[in-house]
N, C-alpha and C. Protein backbone atom coordinates (compact mmCIF):
# COMPACT_ATOMS: atom_id res chain seq x y z
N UNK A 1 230.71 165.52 142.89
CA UNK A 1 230.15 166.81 142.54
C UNK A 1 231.06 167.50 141.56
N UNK A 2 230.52 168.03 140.37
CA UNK A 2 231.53 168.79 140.18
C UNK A 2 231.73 170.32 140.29
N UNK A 3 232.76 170.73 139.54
CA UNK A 3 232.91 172.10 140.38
C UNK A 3 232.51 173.10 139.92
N UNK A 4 231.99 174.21 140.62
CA UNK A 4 231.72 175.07 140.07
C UNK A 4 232.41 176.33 139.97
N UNK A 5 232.27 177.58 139.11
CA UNK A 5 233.30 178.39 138.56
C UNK A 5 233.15 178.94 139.94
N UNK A 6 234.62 179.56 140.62
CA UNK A 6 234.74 180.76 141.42
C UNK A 6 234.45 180.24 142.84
N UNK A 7 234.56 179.05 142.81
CA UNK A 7 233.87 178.59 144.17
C UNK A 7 234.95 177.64 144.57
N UNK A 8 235.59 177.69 145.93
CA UNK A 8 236.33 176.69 146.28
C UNK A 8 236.61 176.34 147.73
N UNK A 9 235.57 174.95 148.09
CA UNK A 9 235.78 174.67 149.62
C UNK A 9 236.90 174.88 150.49
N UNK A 10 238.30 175.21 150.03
CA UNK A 10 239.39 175.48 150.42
C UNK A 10 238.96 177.02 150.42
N UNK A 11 238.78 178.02 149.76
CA UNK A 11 238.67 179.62 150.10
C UNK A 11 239.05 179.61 151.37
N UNK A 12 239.54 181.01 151.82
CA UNK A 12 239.42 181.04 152.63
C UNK A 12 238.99 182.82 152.87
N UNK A 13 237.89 183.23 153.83
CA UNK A 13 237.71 184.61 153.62
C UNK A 13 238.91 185.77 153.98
N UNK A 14 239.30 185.11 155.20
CA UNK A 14 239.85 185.98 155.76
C UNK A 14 241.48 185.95 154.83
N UNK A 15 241.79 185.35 153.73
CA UNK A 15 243.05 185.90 153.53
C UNK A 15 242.79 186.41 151.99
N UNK A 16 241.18 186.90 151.77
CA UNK A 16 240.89 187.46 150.63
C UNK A 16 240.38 187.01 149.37
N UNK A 17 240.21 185.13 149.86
CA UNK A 17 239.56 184.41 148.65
C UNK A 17 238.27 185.31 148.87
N UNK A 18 237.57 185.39 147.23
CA UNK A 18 236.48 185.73 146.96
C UNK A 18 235.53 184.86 147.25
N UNK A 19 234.22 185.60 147.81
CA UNK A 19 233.23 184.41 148.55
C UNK A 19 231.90 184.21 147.32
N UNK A 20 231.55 182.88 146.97
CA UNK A 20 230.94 182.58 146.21
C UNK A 20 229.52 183.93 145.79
N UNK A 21 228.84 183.82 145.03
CA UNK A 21 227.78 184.65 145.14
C UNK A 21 226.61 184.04 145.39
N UNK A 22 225.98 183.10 144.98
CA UNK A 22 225.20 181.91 145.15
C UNK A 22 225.77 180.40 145.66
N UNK A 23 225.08 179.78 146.62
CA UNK A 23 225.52 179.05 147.47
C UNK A 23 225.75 177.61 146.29
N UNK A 24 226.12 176.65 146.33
CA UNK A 24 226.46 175.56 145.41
C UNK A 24 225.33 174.82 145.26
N UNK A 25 225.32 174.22 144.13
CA UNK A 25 224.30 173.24 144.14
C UNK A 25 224.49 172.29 143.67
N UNK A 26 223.86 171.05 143.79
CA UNK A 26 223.88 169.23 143.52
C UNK A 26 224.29 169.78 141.99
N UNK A 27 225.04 168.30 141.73
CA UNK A 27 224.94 168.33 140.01
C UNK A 27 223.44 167.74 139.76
N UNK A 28 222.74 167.68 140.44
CA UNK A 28 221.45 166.70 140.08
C UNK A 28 220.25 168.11 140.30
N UNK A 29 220.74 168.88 140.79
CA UNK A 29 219.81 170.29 140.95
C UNK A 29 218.97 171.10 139.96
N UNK A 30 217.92 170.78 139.74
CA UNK A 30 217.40 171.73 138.77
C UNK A 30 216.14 172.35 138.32
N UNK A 31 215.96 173.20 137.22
CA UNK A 31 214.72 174.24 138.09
C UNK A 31 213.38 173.48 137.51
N UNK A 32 212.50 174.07 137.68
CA UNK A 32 211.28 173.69 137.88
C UNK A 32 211.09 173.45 136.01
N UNK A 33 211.29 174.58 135.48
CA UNK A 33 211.43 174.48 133.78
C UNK A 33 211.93 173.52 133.36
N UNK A 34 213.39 173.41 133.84
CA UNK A 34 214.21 172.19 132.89
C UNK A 34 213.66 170.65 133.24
N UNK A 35 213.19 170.74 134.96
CA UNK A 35 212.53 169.01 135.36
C UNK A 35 211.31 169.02 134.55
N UNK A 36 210.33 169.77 134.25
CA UNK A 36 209.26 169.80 133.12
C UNK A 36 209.25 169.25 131.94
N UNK A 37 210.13 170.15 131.15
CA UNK A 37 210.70 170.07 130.02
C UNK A 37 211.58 168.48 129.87
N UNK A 38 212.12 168.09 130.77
CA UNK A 38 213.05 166.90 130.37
C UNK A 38 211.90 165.56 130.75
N UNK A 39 210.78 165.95 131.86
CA UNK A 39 209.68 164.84 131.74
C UNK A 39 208.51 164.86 131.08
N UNK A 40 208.83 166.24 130.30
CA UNK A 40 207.71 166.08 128.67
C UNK A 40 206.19 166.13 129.63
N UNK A 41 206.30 167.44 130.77
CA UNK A 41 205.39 167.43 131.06
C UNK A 41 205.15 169.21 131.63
N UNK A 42 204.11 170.05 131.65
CA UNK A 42 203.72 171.41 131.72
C UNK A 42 204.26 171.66 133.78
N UNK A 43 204.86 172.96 133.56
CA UNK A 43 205.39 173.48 135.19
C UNK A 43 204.02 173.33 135.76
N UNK A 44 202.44 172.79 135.85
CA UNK A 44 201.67 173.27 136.43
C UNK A 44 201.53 172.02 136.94
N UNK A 45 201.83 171.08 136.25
CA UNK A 45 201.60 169.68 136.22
C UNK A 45 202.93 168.79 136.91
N UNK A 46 204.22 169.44 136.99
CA UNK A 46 204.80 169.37 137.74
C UNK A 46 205.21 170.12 139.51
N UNK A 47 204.42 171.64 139.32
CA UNK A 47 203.98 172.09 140.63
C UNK A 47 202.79 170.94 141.23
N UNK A 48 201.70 169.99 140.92
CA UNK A 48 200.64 169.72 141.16
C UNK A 48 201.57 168.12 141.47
N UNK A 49 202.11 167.97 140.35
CA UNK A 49 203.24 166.30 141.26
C UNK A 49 204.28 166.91 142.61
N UNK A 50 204.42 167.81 142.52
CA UNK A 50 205.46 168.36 143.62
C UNK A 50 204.62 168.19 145.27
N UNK A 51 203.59 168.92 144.99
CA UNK A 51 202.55 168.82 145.81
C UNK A 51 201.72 167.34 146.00
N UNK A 52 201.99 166.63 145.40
CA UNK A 52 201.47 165.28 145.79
C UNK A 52 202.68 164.51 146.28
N UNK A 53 203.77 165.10 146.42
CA UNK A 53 204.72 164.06 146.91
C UNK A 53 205.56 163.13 146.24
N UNK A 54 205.30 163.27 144.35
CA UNK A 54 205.69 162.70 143.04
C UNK A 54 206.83 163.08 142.51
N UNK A 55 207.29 164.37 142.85
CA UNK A 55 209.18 165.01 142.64
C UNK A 55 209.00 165.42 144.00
N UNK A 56 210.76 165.63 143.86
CA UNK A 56 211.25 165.79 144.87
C UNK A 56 212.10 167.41 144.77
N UNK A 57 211.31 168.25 145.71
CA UNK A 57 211.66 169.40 145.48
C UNK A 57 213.01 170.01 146.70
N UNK A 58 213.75 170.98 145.99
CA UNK A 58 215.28 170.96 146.92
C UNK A 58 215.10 172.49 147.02
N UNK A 59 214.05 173.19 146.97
CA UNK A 59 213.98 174.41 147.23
C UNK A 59 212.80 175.30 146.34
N UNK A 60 212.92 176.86 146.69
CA UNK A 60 211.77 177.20 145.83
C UNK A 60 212.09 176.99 144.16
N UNK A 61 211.03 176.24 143.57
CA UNK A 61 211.00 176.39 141.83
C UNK A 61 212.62 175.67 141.33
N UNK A 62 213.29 174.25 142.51
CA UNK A 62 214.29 173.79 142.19
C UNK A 62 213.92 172.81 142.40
N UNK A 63 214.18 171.78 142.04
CA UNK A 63 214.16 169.81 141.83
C UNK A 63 215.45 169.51 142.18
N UNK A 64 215.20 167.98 143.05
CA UNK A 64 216.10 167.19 142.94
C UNK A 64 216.06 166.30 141.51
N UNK A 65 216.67 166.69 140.33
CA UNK A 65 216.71 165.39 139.39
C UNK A 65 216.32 164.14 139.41
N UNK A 66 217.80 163.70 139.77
CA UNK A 66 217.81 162.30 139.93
C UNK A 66 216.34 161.69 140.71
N UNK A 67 216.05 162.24 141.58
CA UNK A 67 215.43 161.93 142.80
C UNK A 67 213.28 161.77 142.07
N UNK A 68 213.71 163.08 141.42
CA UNK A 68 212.64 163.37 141.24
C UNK A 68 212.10 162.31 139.95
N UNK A 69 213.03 161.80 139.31
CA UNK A 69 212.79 161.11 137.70
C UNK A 69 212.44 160.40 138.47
N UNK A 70 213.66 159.29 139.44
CA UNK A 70 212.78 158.13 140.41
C UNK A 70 211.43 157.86 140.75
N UNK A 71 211.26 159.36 141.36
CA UNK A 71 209.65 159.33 142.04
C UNK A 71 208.63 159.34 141.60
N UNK A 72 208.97 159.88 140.40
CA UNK A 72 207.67 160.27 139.17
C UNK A 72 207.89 158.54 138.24
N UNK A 73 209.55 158.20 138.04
CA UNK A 73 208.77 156.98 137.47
C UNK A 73 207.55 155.74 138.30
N UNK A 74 208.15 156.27 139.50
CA UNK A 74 207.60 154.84 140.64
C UNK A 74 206.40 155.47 140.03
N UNK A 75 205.68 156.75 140.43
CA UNK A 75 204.31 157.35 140.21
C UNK A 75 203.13 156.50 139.21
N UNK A 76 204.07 156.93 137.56
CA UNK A 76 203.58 156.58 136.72
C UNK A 76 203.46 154.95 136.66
N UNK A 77 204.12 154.07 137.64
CA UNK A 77 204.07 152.60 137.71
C UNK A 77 203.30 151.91 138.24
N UNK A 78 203.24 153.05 139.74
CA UNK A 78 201.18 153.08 140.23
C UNK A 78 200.41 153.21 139.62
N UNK A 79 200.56 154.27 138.87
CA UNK A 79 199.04 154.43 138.11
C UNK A 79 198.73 153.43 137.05
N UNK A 80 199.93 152.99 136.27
CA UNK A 80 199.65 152.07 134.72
C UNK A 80 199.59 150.92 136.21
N UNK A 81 199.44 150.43 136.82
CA UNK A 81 199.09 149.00 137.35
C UNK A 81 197.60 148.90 138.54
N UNK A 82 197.30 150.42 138.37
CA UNK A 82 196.21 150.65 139.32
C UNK A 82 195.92 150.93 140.73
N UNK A 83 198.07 150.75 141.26
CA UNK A 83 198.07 151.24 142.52
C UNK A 83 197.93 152.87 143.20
N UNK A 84 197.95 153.27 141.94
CA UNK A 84 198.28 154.88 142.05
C UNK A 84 196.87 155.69 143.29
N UNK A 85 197.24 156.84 143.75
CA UNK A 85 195.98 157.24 144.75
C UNK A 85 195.45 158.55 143.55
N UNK A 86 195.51 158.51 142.47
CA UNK A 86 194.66 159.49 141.28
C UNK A 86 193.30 159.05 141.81
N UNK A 87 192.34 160.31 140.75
CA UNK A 87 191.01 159.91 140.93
C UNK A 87 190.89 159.36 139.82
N UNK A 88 191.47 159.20 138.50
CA UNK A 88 191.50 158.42 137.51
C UNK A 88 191.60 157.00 137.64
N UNK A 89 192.32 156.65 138.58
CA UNK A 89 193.05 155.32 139.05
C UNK A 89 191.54 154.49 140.05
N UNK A 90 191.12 155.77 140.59
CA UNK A 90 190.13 154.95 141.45
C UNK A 90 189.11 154.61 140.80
N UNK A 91 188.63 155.87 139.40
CA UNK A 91 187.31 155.30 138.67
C UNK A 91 187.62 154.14 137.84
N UNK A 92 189.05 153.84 137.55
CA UNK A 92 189.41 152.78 137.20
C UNK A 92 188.96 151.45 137.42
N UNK A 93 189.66 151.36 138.72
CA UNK A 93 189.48 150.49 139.22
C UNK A 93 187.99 150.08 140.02
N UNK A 94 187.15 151.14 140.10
CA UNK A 94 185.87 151.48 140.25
C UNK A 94 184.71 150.51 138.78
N UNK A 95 185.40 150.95 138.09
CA UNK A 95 184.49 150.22 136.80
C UNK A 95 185.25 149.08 136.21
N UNK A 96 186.44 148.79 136.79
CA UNK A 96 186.85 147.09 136.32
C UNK A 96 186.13 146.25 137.52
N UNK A 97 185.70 146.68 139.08
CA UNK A 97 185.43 146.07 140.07
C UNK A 97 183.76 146.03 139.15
N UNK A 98 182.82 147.12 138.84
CA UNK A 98 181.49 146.51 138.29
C UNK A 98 181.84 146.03 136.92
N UNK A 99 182.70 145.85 136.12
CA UNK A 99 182.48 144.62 135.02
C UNK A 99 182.85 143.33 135.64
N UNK A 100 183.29 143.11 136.81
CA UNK A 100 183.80 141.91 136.97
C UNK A 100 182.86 141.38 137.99
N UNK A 101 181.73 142.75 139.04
CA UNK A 101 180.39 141.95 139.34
C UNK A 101 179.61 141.58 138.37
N UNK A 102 179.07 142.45 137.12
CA UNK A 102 178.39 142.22 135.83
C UNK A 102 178.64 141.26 134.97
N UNK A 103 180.09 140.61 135.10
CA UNK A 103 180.27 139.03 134.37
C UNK A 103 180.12 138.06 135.46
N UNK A 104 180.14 138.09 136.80
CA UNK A 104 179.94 137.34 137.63
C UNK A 104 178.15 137.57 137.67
N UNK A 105 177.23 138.01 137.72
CA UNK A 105 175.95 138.16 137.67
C UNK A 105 175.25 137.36 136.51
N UNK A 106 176.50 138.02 135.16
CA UNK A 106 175.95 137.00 133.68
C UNK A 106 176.17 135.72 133.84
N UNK A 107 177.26 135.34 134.62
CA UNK A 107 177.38 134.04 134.61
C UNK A 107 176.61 132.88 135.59
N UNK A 108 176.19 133.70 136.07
CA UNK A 108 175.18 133.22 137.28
C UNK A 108 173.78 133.04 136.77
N UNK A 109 173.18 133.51 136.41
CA UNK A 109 172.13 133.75 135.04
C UNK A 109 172.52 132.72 133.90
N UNK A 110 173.01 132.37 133.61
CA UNK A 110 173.59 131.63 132.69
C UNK A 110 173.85 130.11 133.24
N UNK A 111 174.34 130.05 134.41
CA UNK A 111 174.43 128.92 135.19
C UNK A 111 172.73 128.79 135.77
N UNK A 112 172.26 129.12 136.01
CA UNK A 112 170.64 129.06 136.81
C UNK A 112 169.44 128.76 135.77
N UNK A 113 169.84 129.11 134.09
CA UNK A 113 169.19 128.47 133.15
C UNK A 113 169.43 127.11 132.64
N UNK A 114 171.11 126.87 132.66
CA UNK A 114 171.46 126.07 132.16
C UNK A 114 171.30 124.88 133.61
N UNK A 115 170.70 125.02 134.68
CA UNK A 115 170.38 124.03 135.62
C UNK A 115 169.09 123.93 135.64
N UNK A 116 168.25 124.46 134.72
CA UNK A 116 166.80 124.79 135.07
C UNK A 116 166.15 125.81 136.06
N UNK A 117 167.24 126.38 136.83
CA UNK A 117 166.54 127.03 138.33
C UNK A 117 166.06 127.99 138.13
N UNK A 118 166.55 128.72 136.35
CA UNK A 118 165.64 129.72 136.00
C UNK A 118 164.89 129.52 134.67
N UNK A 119 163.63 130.01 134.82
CA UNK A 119 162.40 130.01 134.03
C UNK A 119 162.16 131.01 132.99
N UNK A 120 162.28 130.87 132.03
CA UNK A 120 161.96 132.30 130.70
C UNK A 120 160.44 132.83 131.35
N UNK A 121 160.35 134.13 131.24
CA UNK A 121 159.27 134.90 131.81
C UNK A 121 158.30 134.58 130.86
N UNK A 122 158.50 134.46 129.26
CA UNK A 122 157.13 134.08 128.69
C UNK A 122 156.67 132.82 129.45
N UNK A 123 157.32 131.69 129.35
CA UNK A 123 157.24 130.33 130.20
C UNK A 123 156.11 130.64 131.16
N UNK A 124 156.69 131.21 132.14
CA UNK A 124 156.10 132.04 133.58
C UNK A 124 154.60 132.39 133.39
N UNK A 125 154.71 133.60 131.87
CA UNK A 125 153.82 134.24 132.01
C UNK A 125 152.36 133.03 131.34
N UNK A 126 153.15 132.20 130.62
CA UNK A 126 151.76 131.63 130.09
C UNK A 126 151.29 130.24 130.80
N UNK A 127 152.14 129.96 132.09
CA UNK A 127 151.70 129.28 133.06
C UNK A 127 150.52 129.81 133.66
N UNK A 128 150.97 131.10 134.07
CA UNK A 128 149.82 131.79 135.22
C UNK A 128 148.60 132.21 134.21
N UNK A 129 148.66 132.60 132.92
CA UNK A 129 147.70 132.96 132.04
C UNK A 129 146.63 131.35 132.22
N UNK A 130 147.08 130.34 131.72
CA UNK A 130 146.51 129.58 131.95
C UNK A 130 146.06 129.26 133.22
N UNK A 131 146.38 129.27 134.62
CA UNK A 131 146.08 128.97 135.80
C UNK A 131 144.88 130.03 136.40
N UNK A 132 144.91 131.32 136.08
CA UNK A 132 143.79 132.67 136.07
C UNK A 132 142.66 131.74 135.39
N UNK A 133 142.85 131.22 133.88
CA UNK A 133 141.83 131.45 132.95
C UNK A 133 141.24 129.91 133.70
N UNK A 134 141.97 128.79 134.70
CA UNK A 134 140.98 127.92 135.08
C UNK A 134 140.30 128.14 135.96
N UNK A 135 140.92 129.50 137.11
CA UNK A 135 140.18 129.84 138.13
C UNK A 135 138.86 130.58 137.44
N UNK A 136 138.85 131.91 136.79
CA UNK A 136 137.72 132.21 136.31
C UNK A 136 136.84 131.14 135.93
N UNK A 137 137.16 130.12 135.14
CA UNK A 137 136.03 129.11 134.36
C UNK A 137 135.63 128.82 135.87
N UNK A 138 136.07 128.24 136.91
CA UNK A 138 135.78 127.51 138.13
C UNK A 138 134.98 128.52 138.90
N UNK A 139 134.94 130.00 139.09
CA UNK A 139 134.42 130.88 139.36
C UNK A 139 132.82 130.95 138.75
N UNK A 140 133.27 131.03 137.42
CA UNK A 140 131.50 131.57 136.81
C UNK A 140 130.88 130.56 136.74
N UNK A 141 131.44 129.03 136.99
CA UNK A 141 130.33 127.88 137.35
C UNK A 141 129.71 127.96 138.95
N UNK A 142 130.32 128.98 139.95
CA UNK A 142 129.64 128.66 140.60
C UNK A 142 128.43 128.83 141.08
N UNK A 143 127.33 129.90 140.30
CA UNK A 143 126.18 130.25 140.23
C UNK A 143 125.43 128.98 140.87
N UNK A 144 125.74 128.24 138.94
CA UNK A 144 124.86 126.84 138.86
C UNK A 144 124.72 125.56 139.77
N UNK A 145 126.06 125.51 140.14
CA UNK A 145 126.58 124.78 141.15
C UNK A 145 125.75 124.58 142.53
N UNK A 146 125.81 126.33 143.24
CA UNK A 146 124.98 126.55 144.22
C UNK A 146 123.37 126.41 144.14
N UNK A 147 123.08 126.77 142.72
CA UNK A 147 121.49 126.53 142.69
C UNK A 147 121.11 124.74 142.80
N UNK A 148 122.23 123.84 141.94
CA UNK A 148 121.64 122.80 142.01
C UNK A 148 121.86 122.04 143.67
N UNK A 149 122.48 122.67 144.79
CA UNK A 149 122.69 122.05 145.92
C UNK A 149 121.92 122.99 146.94
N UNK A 150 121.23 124.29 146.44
CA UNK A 150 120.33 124.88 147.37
C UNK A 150 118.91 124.95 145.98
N UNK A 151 118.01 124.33 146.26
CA UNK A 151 117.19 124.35 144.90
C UNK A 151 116.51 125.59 145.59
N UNK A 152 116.39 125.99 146.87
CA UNK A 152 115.36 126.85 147.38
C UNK A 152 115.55 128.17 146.67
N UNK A 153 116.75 129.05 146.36
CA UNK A 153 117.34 129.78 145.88
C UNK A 153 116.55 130.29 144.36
N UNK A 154 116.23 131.55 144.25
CA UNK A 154 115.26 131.77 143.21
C UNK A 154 116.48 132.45 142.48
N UNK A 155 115.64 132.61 141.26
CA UNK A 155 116.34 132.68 139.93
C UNK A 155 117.18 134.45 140.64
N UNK A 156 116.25 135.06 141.04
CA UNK A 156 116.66 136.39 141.41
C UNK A 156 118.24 136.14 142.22
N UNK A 157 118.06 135.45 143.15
CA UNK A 157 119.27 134.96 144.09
C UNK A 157 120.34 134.75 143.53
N UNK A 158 119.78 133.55 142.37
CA UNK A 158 121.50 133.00 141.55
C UNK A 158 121.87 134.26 140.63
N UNK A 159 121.04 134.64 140.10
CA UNK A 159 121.65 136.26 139.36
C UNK A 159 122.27 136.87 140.23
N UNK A 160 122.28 137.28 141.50
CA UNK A 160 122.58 138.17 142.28
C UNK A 160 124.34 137.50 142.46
N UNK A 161 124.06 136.29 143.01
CA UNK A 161 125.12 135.51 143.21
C UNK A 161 126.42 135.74 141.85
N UNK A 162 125.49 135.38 141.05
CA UNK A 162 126.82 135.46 139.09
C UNK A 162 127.31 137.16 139.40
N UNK A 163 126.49 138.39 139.52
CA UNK A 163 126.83 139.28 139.18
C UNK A 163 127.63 139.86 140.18
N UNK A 164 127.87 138.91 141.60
CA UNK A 164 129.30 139.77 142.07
C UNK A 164 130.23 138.94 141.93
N UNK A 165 129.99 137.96 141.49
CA UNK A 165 131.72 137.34 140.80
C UNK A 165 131.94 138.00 139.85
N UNK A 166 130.72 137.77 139.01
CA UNK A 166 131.35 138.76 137.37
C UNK A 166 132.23 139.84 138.11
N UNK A 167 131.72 140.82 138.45
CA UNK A 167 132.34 142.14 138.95
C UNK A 167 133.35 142.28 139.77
N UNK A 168 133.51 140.93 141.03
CA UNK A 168 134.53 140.63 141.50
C UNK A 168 136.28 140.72 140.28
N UNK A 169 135.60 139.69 139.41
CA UNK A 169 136.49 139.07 138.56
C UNK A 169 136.79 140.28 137.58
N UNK A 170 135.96 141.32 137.60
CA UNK A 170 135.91 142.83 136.48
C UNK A 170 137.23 143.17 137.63
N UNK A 171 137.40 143.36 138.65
CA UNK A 171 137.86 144.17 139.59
C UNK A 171 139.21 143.86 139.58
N UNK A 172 139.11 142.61 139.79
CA UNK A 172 140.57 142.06 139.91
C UNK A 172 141.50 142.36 138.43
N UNK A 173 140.76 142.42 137.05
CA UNK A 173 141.60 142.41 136.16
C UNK A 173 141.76 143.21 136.04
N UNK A 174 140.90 144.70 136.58
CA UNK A 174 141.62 146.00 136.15
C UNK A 174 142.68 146.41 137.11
N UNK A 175 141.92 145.87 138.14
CA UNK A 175 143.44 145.92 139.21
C UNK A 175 144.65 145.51 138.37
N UNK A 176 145.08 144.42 138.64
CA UNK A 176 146.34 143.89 137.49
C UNK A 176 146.43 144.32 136.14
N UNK A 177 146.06 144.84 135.61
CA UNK A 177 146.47 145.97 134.56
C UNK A 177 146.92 147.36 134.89
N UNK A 178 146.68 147.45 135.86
CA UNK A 178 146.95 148.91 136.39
C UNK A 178 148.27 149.08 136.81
C-alpha cells in the first residue's frame, strides 16, 4: 500500500498524533468517474455493470480497480463467446440456434430430392391433373354404359342419370377451386 499524506498506522491519539480526516484507502480504490473513464465506458453504464455483478464496488460511487477491470474483462469474454447472461447474448444465440435449424431443414430438402423421396410440386401437380381428367372421362361414359346393360331405361332416365354426374363433377371443381 502506499502511503498516504498525514496518516500513520503508528499515530498514536492519545500522545497528540493528528487523527486522519478520511479513513485510508486501497491503492486500487477508485471513484465511479475515474473506473468509467479508464474503461471507456458512461457512469450509467458502469452503475448498470455494478448492479449486475460486472465491477466490483468498495463503497458508495467507489470501485475496486484492479478487481473491477478483472470482472468486466471476464464480462466482456462472456459476451464476445456467447456465454454472457445479456439479452443481446441470448437473441444471439437465439438466431444462430434458427440458422443452424434452417441449414439443417435445407439440407434435408436437399438430401430427400437428391434420393428421390421428394417430388417437385409441378411433377405432383400434373400427375393428379392427369389422374382427375381420367376419372371424369370414366365418369361421363357412364350414362352409355348403363343404358347398354339396362336397355329398359328410357332416353329420359339416361339424361337424368348424365345430368347428376355432370353437376356432381360441376360441384366438385368448384369445390377445389375454392
Amino acid at each position: 500500500m502506499g502511503k498516504q499524506p498525514g496518516f500513520s498506522l503508528d499515530a498514536d491519539p492519545s500522545k497528540g498524533a493528528p487523527l486522519p480526516k478520511t479513513l485510508p484507502t486501497p491503492d486500487d480504490e477508485c471513484s465511479g468517474a475515474d473506473l468509467a473513464t479508464l474503461l471507456g465506458i458512461s457512469e450509467r453504464t458502469l452503475r448498470d455493470l455494478a448492479a449486475a455483478g460486472h465491477v466490483v464496488k468498495s463503497g458508495r460511487s467507489r470501485y475496486r480497480r484492479d478487481a473491477s477491470i478483472t470482472a468486466y474483462c471476464a464480462h466482456l469474454r462472456g459476451v464476445a463467446s456467447g456465454r454472457g447472461g445479456d439479452a443481446a447474448v441470448t437473441t444471439l444465440t437465439a438466431e444462430r440456434a434458427r440458422l443452424a435449424r434452417e441449414q439443417a431443414d435445407t439440407a434435408a430438402i436437399k438430401r430427400a430430392a437428391l434420393t428421390g423421396a421428394l417430388i417437385p410440386a409441378a411433377d405432383v401437380e400434373r400427375r393428379w391433373r392427369q389422374v382427375l381428367a381420367s376419372v371424369r372421362t370414366r365418369l361421363m361414359g357412364v350414362p352409355s354404359r348403363v343404358r347398354q346393360h339396362l336397355p329398359h331405361l328410357t332416353p329420359t332416365d339416361v339424361a337424368a342419370l348424365d345430368r347428376e354426374l355432370r353437376d356432381a363433377l360441376t360441384e366438385l371443381a368448384t369445390d377445389a377451386d375454392a
